[in-house]
N, C-alpha and C. Protein backbone atom coordinates (compact mmCIF):
# COMPACT_ATOMS: atom_id res chain seq x y z
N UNK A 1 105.79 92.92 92.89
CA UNK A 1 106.55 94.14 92.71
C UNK A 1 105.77 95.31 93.32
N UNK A 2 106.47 96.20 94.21
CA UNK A 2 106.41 97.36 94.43
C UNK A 2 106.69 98.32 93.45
N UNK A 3 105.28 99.78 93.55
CA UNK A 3 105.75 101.00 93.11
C UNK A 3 105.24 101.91 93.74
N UNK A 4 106.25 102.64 93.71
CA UNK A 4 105.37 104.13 95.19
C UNK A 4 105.25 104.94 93.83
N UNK A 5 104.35 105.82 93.70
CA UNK A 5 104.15 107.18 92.85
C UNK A 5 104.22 108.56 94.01
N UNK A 6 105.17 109.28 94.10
CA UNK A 6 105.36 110.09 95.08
C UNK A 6 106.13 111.51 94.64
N UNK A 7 106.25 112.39 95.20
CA UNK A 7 107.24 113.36 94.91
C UNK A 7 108.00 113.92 95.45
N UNK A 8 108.88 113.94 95.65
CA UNK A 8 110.69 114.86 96.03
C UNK A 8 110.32 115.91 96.71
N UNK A 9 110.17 115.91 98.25
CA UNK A 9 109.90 116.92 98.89
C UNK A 9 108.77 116.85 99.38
N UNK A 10 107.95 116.03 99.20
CA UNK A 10 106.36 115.78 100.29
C UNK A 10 107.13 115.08 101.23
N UNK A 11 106.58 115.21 102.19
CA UNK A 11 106.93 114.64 104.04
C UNK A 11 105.43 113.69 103.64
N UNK A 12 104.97 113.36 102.85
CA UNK A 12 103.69 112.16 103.05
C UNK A 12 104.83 111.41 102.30
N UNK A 13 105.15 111.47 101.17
CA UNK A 13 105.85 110.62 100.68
C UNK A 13 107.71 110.33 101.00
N UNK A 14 108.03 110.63 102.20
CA UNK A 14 108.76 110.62 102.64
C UNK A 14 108.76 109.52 103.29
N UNK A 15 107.44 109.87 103.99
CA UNK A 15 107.24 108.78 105.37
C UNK A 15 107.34 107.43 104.65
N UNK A 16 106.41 107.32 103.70
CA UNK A 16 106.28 105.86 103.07
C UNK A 16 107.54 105.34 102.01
N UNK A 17 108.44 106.12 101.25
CA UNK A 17 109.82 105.91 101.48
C UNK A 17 110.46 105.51 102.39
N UNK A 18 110.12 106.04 103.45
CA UNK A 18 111.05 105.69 104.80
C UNK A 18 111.02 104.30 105.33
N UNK A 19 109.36 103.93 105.43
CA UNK A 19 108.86 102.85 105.86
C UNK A 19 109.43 101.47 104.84
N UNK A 20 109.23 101.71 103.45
CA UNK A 20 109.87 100.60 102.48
C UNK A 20 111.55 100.84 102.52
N UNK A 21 112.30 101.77 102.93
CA UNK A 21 113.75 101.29 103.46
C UNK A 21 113.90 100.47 104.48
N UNK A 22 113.34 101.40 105.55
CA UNK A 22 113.27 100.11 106.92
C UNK A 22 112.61 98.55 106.87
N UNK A 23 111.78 98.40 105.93
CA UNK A 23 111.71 97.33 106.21
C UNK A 23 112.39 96.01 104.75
N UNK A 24 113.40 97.07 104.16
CA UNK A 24 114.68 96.65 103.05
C UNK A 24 113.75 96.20 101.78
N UNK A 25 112.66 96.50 101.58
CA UNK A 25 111.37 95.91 100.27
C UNK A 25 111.72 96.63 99.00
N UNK A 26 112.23 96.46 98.07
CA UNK A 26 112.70 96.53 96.91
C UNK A 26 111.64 97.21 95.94
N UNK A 27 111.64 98.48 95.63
CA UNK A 27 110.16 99.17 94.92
C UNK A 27 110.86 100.08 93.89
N UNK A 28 110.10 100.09 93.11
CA UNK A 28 110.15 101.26 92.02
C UNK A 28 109.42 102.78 92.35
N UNK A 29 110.22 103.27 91.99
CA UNK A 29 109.69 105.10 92.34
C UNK A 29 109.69 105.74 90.89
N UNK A 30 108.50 106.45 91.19
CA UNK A 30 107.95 107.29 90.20
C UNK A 30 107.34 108.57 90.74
N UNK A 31 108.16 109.43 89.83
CA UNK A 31 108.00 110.71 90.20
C UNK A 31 106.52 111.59 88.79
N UNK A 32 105.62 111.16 89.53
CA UNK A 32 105.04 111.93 88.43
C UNK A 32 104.77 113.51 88.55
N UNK A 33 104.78 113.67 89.50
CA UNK A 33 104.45 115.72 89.93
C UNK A 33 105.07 115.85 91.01
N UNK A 34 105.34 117.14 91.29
CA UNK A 34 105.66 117.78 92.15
C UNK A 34 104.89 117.67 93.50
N UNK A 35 105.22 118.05 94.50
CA UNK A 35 104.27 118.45 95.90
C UNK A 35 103.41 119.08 95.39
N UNK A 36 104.00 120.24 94.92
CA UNK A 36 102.45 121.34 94.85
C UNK A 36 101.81 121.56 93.31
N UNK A 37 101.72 120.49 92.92
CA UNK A 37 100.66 119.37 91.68
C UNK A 37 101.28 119.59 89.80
N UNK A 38 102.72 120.21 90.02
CA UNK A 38 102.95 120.23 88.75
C UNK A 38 103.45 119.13 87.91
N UNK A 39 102.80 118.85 87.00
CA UNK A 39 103.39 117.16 86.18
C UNK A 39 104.75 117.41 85.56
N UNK A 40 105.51 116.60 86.44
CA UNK A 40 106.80 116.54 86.07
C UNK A 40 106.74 115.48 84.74
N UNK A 41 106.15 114.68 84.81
CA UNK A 41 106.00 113.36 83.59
C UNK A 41 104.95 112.57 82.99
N UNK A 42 104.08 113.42 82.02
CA UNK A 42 102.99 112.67 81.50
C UNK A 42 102.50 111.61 81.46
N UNK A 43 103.41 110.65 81.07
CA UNK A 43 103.16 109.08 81.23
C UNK A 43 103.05 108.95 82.85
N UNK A 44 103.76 108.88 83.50
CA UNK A 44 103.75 108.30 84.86
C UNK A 44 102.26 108.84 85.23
N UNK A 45 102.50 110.21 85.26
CA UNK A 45 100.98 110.72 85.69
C UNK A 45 99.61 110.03 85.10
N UNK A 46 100.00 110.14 84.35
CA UNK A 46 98.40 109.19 82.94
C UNK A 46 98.33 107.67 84.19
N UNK A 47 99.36 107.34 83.95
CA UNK A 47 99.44 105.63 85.10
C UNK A 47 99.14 106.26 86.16
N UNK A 48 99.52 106.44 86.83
CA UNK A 48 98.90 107.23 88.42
C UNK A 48 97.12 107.15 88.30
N UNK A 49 96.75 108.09 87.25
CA UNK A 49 95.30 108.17 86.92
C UNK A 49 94.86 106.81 86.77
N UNK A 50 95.27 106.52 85.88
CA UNK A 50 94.83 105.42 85.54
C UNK A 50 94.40 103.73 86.53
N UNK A 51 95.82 103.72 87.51
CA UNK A 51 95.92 102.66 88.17
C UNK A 51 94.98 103.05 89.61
N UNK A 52 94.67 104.41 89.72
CA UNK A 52 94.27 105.01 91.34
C UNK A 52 92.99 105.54 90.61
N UNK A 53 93.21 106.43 89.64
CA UNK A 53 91.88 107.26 89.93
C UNK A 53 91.64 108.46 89.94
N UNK A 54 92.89 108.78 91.07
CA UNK A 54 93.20 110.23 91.83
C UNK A 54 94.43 110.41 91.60
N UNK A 55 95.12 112.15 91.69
CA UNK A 55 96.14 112.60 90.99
C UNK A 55 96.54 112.97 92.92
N UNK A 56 96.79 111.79 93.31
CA UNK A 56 96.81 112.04 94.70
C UNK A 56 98.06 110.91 95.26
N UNK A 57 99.34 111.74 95.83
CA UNK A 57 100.28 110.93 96.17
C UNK A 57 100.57 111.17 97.67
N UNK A 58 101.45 110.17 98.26
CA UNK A 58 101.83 109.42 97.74
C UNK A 58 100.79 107.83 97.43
N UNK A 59 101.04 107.13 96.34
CA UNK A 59 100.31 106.03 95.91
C UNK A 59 101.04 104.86 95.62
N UNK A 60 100.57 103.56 96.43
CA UNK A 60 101.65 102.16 96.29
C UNK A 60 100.59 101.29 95.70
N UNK A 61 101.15 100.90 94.64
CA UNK A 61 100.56 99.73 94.12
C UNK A 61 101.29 98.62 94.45
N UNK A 62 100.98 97.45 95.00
CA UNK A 62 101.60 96.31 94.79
C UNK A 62 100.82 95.14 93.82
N UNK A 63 101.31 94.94 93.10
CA UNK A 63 101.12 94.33 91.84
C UNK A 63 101.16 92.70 92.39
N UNK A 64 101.80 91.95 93.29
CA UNK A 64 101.76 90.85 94.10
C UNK A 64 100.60 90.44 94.18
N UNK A 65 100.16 91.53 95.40
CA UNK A 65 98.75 91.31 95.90
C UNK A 65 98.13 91.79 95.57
N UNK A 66 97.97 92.31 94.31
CA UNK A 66 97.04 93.22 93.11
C UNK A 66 96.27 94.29 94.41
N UNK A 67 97.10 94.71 95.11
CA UNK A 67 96.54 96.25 95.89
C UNK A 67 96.97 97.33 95.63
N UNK A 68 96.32 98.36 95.86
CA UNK A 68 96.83 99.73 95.64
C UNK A 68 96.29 100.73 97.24
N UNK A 69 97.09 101.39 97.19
CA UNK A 69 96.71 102.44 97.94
C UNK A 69 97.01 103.83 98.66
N UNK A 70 96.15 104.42 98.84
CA UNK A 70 96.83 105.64 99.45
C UNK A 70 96.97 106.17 100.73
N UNK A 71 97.21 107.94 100.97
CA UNK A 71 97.80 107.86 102.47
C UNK A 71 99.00 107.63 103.14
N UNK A 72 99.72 108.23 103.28
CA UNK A 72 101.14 108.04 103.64
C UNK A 72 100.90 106.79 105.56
N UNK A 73 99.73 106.83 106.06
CA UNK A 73 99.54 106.29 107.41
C UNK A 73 99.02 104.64 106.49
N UNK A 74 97.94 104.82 105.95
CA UNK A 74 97.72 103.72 105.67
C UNK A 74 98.60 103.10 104.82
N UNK A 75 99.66 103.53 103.67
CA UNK A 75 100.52 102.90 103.10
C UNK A 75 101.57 102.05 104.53
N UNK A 76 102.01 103.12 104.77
CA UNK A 76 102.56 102.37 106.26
C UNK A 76 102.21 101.32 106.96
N UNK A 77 101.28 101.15 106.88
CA UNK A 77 100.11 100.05 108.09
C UNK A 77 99.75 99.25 107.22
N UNK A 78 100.02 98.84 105.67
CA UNK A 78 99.78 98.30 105.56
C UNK A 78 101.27 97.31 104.94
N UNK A 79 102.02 97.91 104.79
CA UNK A 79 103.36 97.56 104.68
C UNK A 79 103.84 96.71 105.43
N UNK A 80 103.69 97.31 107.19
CA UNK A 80 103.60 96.61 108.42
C UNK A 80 102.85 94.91 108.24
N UNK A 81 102.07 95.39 107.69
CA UNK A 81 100.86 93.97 107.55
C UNK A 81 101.05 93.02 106.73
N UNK A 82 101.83 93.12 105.75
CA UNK A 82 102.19 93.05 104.66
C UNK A 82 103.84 92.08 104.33
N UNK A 83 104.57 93.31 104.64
CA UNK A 83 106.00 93.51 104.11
C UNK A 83 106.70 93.04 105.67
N UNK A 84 106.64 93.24 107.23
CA UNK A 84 107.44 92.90 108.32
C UNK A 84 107.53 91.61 108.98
């Protein structure tokens, strides 16, 4: 299972949205904050911390291949590697 942690209106987390449509991969989205760092949702955010570290999106965990990661380029590239 896929989950992006991202927010509504970043162009980082756009891109890597974009990339898991195109390549049709079935993920869960979680909105824990805003672009410009306000916590829309405690819990999600606490998990964000928790699973990364950093209050830094956008962030894909795949739970499959027990990876996580960040970077809207490297989420991409690794999707590619991954998911195509």
């Amino acid at each position: 299972m896929l989950e992006l942690y991202q927010a509504e209106g970043c162009p980082y987390s756009e891109k890597a949205r974009q990339k898991l449509s195109d390549l049709g991969v079935s993920y869960t989205i979680h909105n824990p904050r805003t672009h410009e760092g306000e916590t829309l949702n405690e819990q999600t955010h606490d998990e964000l911390l928790a699973l990364g570290g950093e209050d830094q999106i956008p962030f894909l965990v795949d739970h499959r291949r027990e990876e996580t990661t960040y970077e809207s380029d490297d989420i991409v590239e690794y999707l590619d590697e991954h998911y195509s």
